[in-house]
ModelCIF file with pLDDT and N, C-alpha, C, O atoms, coordinates in Angstrom:
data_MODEL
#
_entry.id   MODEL 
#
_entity.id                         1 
_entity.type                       polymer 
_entity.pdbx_number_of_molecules   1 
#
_entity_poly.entity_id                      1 
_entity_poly.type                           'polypeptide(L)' 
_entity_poly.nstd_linkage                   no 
_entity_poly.nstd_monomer                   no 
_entity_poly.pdbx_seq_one_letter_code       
;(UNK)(UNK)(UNK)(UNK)(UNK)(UNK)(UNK)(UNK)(UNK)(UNK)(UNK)(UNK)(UNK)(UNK)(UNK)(UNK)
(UNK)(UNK)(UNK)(UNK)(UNK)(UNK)(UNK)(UNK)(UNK)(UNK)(UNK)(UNK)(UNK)(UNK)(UNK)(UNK)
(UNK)(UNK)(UNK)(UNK)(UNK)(UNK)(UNK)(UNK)(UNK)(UNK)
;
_entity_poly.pdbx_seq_one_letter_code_can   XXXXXXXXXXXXXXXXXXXXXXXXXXXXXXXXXXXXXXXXXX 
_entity_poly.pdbx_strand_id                 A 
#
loop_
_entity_poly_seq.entity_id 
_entity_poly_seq.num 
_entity_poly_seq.mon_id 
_entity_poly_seq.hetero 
1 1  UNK n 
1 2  UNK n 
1 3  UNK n 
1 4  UNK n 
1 5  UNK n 
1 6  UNK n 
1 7  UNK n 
1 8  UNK n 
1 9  UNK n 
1 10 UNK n 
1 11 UNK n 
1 12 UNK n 
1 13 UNK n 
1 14 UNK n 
1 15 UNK n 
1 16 UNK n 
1 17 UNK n 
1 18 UNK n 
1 19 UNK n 
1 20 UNK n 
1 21 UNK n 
1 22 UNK n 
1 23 UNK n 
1 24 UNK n 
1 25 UNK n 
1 26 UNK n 
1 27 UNK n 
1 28 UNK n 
1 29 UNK n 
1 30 UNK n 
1 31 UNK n 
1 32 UNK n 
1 33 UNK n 
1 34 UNK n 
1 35 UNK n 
1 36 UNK n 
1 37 UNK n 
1 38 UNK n 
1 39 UNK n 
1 40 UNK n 
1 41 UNK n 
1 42 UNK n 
#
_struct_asym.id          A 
_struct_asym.entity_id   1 
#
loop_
_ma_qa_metric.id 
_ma_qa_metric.mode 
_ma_qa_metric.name 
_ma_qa_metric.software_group_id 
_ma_qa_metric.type 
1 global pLDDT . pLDDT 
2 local  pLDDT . pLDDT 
#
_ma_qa_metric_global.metric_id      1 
_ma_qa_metric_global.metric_value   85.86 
_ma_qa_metric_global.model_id       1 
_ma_qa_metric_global.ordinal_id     1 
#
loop_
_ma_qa_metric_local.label_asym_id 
_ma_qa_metric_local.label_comp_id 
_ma_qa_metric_local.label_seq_id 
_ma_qa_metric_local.metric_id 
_ma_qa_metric_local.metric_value 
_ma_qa_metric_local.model_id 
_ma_qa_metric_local.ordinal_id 
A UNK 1  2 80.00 1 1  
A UNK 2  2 81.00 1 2  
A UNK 3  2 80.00 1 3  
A UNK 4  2 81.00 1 4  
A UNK 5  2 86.00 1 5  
A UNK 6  2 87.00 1 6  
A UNK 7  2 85.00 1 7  
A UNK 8  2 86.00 1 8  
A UNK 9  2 89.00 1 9  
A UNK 10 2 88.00 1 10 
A UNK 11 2 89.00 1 11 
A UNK 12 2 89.00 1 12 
A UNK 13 2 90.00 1 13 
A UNK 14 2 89.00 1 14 
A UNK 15 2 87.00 1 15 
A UNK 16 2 88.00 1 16 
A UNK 17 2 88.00 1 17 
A UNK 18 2 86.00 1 18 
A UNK 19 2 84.00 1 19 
A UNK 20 2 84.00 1 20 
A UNK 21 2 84.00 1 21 
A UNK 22 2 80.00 1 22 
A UNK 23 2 75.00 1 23 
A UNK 24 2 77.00 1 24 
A UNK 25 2 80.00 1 25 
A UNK 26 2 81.00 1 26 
A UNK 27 2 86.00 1 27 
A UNK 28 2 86.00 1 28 
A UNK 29 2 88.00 1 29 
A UNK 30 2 88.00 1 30 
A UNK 31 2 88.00 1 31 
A UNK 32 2 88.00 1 32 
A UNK 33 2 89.00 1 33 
A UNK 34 2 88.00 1 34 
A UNK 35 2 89.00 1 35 
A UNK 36 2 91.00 1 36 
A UNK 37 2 89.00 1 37 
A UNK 38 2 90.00 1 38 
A UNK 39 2 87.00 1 39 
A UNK 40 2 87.00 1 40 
A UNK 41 2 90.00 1 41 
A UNK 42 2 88.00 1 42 
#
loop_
_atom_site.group_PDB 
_atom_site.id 
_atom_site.type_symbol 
_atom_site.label_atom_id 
_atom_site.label_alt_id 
_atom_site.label_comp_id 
_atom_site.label_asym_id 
_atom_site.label_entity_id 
_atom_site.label_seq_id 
_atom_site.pdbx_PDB_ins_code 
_atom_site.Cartn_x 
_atom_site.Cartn_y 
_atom_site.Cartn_z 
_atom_site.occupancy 
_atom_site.B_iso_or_equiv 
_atom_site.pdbx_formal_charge 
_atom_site.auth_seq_id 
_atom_site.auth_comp_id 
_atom_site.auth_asym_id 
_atom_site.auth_atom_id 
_atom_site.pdbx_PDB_model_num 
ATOM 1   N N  . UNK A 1 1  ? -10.141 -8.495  11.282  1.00 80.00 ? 1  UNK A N  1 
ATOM 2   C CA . UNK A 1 1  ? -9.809  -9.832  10.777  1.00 80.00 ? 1  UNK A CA 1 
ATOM 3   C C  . UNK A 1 1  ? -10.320 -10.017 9.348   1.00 80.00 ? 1  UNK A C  1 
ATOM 4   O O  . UNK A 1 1  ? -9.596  -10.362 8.414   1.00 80.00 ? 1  UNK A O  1 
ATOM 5   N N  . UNK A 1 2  ? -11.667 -9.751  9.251   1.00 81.00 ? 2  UNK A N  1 
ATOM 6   C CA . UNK A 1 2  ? -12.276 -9.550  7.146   1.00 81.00 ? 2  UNK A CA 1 
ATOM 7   C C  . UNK A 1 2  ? -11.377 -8.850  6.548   1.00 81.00 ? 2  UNK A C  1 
ATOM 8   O O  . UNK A 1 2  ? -11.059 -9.251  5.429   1.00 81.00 ? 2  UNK A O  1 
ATOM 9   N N  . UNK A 1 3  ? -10.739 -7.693  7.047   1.00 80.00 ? 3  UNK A N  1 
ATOM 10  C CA . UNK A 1 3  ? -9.754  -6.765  6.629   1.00 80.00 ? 3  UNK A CA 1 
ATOM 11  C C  . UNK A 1 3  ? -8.449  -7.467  5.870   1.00 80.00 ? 3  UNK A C  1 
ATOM 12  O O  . UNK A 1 3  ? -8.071  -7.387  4.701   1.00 80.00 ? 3  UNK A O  1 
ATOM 13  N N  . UNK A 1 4  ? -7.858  -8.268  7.145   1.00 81.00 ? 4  UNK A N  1 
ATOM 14  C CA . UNK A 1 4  ? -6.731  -8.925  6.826   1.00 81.00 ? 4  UNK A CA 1 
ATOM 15  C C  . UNK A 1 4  ? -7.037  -9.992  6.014   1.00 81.00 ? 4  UNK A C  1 
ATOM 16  O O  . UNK A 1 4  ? -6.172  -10.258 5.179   1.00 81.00 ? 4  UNK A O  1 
ATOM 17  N N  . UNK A 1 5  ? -8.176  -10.782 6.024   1.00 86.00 ? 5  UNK A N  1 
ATOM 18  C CA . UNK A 1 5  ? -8.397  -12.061 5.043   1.00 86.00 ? 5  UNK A CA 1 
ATOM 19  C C  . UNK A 1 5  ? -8.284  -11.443 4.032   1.00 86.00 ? 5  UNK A C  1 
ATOM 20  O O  . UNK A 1 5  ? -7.318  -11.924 3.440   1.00 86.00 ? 5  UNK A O  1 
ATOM 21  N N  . UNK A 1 6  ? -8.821  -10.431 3.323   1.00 87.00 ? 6  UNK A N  1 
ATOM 22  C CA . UNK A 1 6  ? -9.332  -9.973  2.342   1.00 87.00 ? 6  UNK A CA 1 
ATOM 23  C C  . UNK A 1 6  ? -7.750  -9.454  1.757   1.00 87.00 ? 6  UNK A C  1 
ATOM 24  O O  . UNK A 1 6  ? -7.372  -10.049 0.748   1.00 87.00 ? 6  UNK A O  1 
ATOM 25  N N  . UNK A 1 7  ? -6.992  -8.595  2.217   1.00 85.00 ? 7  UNK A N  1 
ATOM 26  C CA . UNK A 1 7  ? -5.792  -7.849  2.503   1.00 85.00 ? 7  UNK A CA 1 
ATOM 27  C C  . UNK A 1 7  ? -4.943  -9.589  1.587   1.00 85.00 ? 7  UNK A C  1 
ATOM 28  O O  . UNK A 1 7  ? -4.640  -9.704  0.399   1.00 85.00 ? 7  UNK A O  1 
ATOM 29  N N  . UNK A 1 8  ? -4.798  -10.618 2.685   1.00 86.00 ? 8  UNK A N  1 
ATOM 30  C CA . UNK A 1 8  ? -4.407  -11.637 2.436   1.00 86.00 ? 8  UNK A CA 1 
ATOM 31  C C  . UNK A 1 8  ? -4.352  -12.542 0.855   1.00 86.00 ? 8  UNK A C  1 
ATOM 32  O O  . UNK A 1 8  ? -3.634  -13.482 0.513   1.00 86.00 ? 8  UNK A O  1 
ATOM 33  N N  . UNK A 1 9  ? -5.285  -11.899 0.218   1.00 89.00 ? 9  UNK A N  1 
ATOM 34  C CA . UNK A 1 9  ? -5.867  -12.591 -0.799  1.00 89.00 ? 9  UNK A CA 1 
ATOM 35  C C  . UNK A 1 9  ? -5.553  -11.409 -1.696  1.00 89.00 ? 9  UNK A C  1 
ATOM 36  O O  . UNK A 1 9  ? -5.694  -11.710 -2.881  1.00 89.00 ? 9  UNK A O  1 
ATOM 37  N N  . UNK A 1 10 ? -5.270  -10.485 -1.547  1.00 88.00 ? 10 UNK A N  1 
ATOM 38  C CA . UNK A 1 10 ? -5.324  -9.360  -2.693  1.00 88.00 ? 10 UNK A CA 1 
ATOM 39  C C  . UNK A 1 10 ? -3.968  -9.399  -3.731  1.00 88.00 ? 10 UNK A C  1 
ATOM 40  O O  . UNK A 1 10 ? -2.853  -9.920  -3.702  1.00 88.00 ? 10 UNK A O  1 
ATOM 41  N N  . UNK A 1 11 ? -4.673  -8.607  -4.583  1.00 89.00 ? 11 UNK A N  1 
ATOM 42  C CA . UNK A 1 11 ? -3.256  -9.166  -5.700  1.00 89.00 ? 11 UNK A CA 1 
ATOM 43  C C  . UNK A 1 11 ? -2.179  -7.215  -5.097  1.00 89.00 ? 11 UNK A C  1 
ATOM 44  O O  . UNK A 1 11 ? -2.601  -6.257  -4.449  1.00 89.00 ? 11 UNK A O  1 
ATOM 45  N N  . UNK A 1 12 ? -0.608  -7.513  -5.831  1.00 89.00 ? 12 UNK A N  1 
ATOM 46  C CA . UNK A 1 12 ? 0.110   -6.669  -5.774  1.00 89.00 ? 12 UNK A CA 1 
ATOM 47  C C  . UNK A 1 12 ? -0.171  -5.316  -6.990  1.00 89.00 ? 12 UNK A C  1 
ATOM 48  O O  . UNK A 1 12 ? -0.462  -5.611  -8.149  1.00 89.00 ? 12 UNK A O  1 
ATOM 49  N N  . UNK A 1 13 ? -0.079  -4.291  -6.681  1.00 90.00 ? 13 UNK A N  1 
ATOM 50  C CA . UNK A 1 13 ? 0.675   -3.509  -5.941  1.00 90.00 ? 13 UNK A CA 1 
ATOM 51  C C  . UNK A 1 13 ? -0.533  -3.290  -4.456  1.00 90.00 ? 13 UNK A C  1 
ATOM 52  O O  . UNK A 1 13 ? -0.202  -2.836  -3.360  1.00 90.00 ? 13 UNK A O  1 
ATOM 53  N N  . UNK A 1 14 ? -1.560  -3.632  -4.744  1.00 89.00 ? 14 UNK A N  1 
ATOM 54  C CA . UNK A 1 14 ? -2.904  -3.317  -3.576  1.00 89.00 ? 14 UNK A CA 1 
ATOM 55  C C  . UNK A 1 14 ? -2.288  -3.447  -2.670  1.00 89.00 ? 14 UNK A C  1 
ATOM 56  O O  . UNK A 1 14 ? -1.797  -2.446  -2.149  1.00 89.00 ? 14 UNK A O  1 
ATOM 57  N N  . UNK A 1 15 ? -2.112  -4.483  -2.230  1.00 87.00 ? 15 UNK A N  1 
ATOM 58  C CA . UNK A 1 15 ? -1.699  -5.157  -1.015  1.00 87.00 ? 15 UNK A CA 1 
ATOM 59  C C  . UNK A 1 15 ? -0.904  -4.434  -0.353  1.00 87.00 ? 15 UNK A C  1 
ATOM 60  O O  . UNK A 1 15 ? -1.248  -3.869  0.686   1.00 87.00 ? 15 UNK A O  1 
ATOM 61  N N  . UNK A 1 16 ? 0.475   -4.337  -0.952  1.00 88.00 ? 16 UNK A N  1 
ATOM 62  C CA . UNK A 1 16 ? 1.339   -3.194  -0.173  1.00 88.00 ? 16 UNK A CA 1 
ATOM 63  C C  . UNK A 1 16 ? 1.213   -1.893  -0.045  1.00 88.00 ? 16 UNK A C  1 
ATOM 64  O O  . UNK A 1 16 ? 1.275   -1.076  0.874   1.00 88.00 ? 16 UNK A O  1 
ATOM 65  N N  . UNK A 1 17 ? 1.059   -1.889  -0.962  1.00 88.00 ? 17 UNK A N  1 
ATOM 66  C CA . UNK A 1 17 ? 0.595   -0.192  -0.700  1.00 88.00 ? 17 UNK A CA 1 
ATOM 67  C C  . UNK A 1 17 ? -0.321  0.451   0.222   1.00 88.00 ? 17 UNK A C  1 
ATOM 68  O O  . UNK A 1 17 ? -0.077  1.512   0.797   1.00 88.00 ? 17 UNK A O  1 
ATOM 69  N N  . UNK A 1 18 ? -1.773  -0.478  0.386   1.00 86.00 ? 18 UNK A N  1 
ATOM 70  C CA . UNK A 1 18 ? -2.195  -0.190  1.454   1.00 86.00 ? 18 UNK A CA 1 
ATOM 71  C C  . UNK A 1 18 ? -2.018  -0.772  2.359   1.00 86.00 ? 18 UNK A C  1 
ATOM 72  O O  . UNK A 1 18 ? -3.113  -0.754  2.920   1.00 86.00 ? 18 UNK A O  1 
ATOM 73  N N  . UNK A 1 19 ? -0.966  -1.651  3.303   1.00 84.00 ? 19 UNK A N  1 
ATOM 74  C CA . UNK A 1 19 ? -0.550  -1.718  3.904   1.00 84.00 ? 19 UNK A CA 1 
ATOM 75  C C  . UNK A 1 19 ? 0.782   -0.515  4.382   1.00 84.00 ? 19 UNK A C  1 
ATOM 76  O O  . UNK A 1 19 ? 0.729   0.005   5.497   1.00 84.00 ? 19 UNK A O  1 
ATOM 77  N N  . UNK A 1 20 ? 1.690   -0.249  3.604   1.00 84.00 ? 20 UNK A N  1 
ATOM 78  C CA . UNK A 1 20 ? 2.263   1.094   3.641   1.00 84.00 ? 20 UNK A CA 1 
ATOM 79  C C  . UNK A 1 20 ? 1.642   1.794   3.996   1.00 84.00 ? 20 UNK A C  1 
ATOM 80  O O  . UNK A 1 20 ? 1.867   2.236   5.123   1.00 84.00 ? 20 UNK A O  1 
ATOM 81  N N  . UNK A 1 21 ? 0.624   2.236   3.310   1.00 84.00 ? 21 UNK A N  1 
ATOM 82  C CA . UNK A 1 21 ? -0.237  3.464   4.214   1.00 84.00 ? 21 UNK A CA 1 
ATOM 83  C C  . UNK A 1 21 ? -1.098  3.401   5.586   1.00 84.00 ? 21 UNK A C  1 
ATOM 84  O O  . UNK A 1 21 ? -1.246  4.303   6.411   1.00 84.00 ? 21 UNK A O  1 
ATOM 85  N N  . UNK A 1 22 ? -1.516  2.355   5.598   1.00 80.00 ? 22 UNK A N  1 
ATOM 86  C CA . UNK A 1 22 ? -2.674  2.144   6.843   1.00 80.00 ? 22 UNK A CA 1 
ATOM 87  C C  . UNK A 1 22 ? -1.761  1.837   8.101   1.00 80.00 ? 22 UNK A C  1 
ATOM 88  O O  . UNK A 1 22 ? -1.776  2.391   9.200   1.00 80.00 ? 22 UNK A O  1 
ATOM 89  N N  . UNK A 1 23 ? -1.063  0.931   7.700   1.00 75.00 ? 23 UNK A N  1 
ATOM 90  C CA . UNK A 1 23 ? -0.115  0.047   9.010   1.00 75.00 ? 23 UNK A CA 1 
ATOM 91  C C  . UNK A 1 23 ? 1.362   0.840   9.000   1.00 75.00 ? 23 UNK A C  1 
ATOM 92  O O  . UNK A 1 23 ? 1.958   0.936   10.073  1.00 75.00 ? 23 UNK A O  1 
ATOM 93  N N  . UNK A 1 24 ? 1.859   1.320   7.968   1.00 77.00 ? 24 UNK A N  1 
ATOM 94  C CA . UNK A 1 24 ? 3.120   1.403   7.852   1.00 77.00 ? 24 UNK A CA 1 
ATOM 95  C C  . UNK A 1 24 ? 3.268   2.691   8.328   1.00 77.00 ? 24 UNK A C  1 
ATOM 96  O O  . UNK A 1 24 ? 4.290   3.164   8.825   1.00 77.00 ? 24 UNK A O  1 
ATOM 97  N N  . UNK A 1 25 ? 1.853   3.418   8.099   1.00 80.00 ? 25 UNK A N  1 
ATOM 98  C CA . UNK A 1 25 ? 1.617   5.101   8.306   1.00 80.00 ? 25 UNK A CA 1 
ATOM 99  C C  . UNK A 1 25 ? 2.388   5.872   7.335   1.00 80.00 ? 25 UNK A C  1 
ATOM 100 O O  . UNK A 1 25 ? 2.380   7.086   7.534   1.00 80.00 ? 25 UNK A O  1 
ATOM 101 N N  . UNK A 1 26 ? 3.174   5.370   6.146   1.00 81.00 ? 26 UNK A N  1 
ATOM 102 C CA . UNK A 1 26 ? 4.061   6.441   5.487   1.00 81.00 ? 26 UNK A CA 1 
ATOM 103 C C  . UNK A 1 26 ? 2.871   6.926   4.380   1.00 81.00 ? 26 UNK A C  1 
ATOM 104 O O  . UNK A 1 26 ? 1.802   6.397   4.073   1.00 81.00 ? 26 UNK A O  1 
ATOM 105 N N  . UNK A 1 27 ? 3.584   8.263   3.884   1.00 86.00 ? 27 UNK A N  1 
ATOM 106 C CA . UNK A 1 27 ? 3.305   9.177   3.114   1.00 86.00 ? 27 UNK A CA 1 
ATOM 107 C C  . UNK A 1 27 ? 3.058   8.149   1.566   1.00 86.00 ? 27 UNK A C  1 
ATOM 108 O O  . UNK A 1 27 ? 3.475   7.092   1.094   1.00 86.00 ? 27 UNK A O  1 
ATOM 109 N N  . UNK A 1 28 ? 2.043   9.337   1.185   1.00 86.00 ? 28 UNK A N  1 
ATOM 110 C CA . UNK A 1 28 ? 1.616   8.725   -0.419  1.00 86.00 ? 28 UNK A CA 1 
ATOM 111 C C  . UNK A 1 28 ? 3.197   9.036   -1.021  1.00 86.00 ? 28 UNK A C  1 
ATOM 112 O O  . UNK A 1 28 ? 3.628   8.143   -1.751  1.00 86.00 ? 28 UNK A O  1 
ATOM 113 N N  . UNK A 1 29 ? 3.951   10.016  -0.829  1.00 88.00 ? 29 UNK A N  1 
ATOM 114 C CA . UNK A 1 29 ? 4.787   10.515  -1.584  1.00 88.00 ? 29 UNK A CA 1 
ATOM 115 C C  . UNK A 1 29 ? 6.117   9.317   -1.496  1.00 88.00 ? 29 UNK A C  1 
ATOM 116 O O  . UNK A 1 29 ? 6.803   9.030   -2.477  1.00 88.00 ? 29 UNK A O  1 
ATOM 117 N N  . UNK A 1 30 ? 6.277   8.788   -0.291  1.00 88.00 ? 30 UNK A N  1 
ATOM 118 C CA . UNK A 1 30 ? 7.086   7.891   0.224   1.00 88.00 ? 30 UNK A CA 1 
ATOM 119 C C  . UNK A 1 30 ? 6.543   6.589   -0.209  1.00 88.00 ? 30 UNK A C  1 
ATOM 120 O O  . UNK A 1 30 ? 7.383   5.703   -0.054  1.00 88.00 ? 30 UNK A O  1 
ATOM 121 N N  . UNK A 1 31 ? 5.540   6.212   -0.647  1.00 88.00 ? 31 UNK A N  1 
ATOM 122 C CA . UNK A 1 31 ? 5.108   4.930   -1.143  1.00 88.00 ? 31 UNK A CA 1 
ATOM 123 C C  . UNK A 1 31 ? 5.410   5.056   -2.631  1.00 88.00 ? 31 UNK A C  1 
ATOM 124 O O  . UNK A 1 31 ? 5.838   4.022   -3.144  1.00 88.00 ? 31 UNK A O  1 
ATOM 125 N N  . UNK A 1 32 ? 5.297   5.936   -3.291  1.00 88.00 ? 32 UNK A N  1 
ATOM 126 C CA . UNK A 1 32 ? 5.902   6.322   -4.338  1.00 88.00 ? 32 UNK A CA 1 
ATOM 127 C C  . UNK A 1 32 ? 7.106   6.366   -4.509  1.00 88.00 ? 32 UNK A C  1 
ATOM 128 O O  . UNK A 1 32 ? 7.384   5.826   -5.580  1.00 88.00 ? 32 UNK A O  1 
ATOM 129 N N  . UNK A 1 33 ? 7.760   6.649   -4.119  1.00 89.00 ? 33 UNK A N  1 
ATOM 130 C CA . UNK A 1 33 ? 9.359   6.530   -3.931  1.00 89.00 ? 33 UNK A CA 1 
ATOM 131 C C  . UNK A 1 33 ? 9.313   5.071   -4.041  1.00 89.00 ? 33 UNK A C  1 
ATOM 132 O O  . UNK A 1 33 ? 9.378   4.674   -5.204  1.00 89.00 ? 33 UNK A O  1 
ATOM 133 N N  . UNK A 1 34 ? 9.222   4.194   -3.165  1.00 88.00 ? 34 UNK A N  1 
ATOM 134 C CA . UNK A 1 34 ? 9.076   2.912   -2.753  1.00 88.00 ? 34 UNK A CA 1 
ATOM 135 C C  . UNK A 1 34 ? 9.609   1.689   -4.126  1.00 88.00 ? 34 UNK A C  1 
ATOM 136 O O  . UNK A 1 34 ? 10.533  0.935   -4.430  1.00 88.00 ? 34 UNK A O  1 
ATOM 137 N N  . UNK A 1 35 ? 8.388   2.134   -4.558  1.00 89.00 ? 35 UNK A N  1 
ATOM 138 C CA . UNK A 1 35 ? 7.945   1.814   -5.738  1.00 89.00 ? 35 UNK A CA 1 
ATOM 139 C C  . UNK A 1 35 ? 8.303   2.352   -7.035  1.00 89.00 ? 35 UNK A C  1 
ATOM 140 O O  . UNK A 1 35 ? 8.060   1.949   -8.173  1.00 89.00 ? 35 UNK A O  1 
ATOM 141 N N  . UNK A 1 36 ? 9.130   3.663   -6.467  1.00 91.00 ? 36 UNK A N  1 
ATOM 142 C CA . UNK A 1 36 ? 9.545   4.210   -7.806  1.00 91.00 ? 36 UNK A CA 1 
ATOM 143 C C  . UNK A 1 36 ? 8.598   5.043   -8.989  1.00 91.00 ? 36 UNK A C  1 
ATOM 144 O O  . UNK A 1 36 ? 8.757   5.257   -10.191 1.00 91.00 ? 36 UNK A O  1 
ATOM 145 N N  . UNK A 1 37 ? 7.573   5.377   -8.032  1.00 89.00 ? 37 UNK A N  1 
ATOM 146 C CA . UNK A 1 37 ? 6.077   6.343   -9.227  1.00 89.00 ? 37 UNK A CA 1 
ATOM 147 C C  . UNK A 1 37 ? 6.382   7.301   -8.473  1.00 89.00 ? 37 UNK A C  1 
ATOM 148 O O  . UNK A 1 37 ? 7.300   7.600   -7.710  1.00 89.00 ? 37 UNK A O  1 
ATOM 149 N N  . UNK A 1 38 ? 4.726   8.042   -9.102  1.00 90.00 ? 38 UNK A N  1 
ATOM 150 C CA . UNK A 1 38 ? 4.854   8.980   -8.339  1.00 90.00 ? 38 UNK A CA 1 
ATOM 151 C C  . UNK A 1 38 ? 3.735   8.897   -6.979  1.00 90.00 ? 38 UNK A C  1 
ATOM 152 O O  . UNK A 1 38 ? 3.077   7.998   -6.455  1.00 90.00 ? 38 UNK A O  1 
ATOM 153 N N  . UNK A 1 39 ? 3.911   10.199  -6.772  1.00 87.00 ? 39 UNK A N  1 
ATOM 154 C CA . UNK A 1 39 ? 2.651   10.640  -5.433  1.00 87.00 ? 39 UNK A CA 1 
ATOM 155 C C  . UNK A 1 39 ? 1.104   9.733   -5.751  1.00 87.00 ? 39 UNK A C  1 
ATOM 156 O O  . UNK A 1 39 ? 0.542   8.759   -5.248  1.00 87.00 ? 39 UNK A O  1 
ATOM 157 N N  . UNK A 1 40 ? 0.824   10.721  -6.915  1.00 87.00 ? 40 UNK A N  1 
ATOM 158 C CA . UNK A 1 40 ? -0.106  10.177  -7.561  1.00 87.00 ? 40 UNK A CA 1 
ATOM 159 C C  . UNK A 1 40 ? -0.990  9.300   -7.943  1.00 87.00 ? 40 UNK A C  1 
ATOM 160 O O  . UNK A 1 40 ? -2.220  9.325   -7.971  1.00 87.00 ? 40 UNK A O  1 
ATOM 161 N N  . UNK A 1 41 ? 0.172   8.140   -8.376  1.00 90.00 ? 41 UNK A N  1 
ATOM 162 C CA . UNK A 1 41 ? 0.260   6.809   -8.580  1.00 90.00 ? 41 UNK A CA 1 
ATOM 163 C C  . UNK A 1 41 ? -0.448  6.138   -7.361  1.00 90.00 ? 41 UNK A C  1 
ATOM 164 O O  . UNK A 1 41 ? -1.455  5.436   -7.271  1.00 90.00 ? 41 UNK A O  1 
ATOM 165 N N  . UNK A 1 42 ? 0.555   6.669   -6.356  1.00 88.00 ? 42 UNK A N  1 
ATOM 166 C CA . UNK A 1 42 ? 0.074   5.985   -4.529  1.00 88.00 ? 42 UNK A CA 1 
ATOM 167 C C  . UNK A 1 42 ? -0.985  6.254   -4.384  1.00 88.00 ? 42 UNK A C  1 
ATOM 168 O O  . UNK A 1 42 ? -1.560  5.956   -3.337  1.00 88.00 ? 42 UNK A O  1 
#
């Protein structure tokens, strides 16, 4: 629940991205795509 408050309040790209990864389970490489960067970037 601190997780999500905190999560809740965070500015973008944070937010999604680690949500993509934690909850969404996809690949750094696929969050990149996403978003249009690279691996890296994610």
């Amino acid at each position: 629940m601190a997780i999500h408050r905190i999560l809740h309040e965070m500015g973008e790209p944070y937010k999604e991205v680690f949500s993509l990864r934690v909850f969404g389970e996809l690949s750094f490489r696929q969050i990149g795509d996403i978003f249009g960067k690279t691996e890296s970037w994610a």
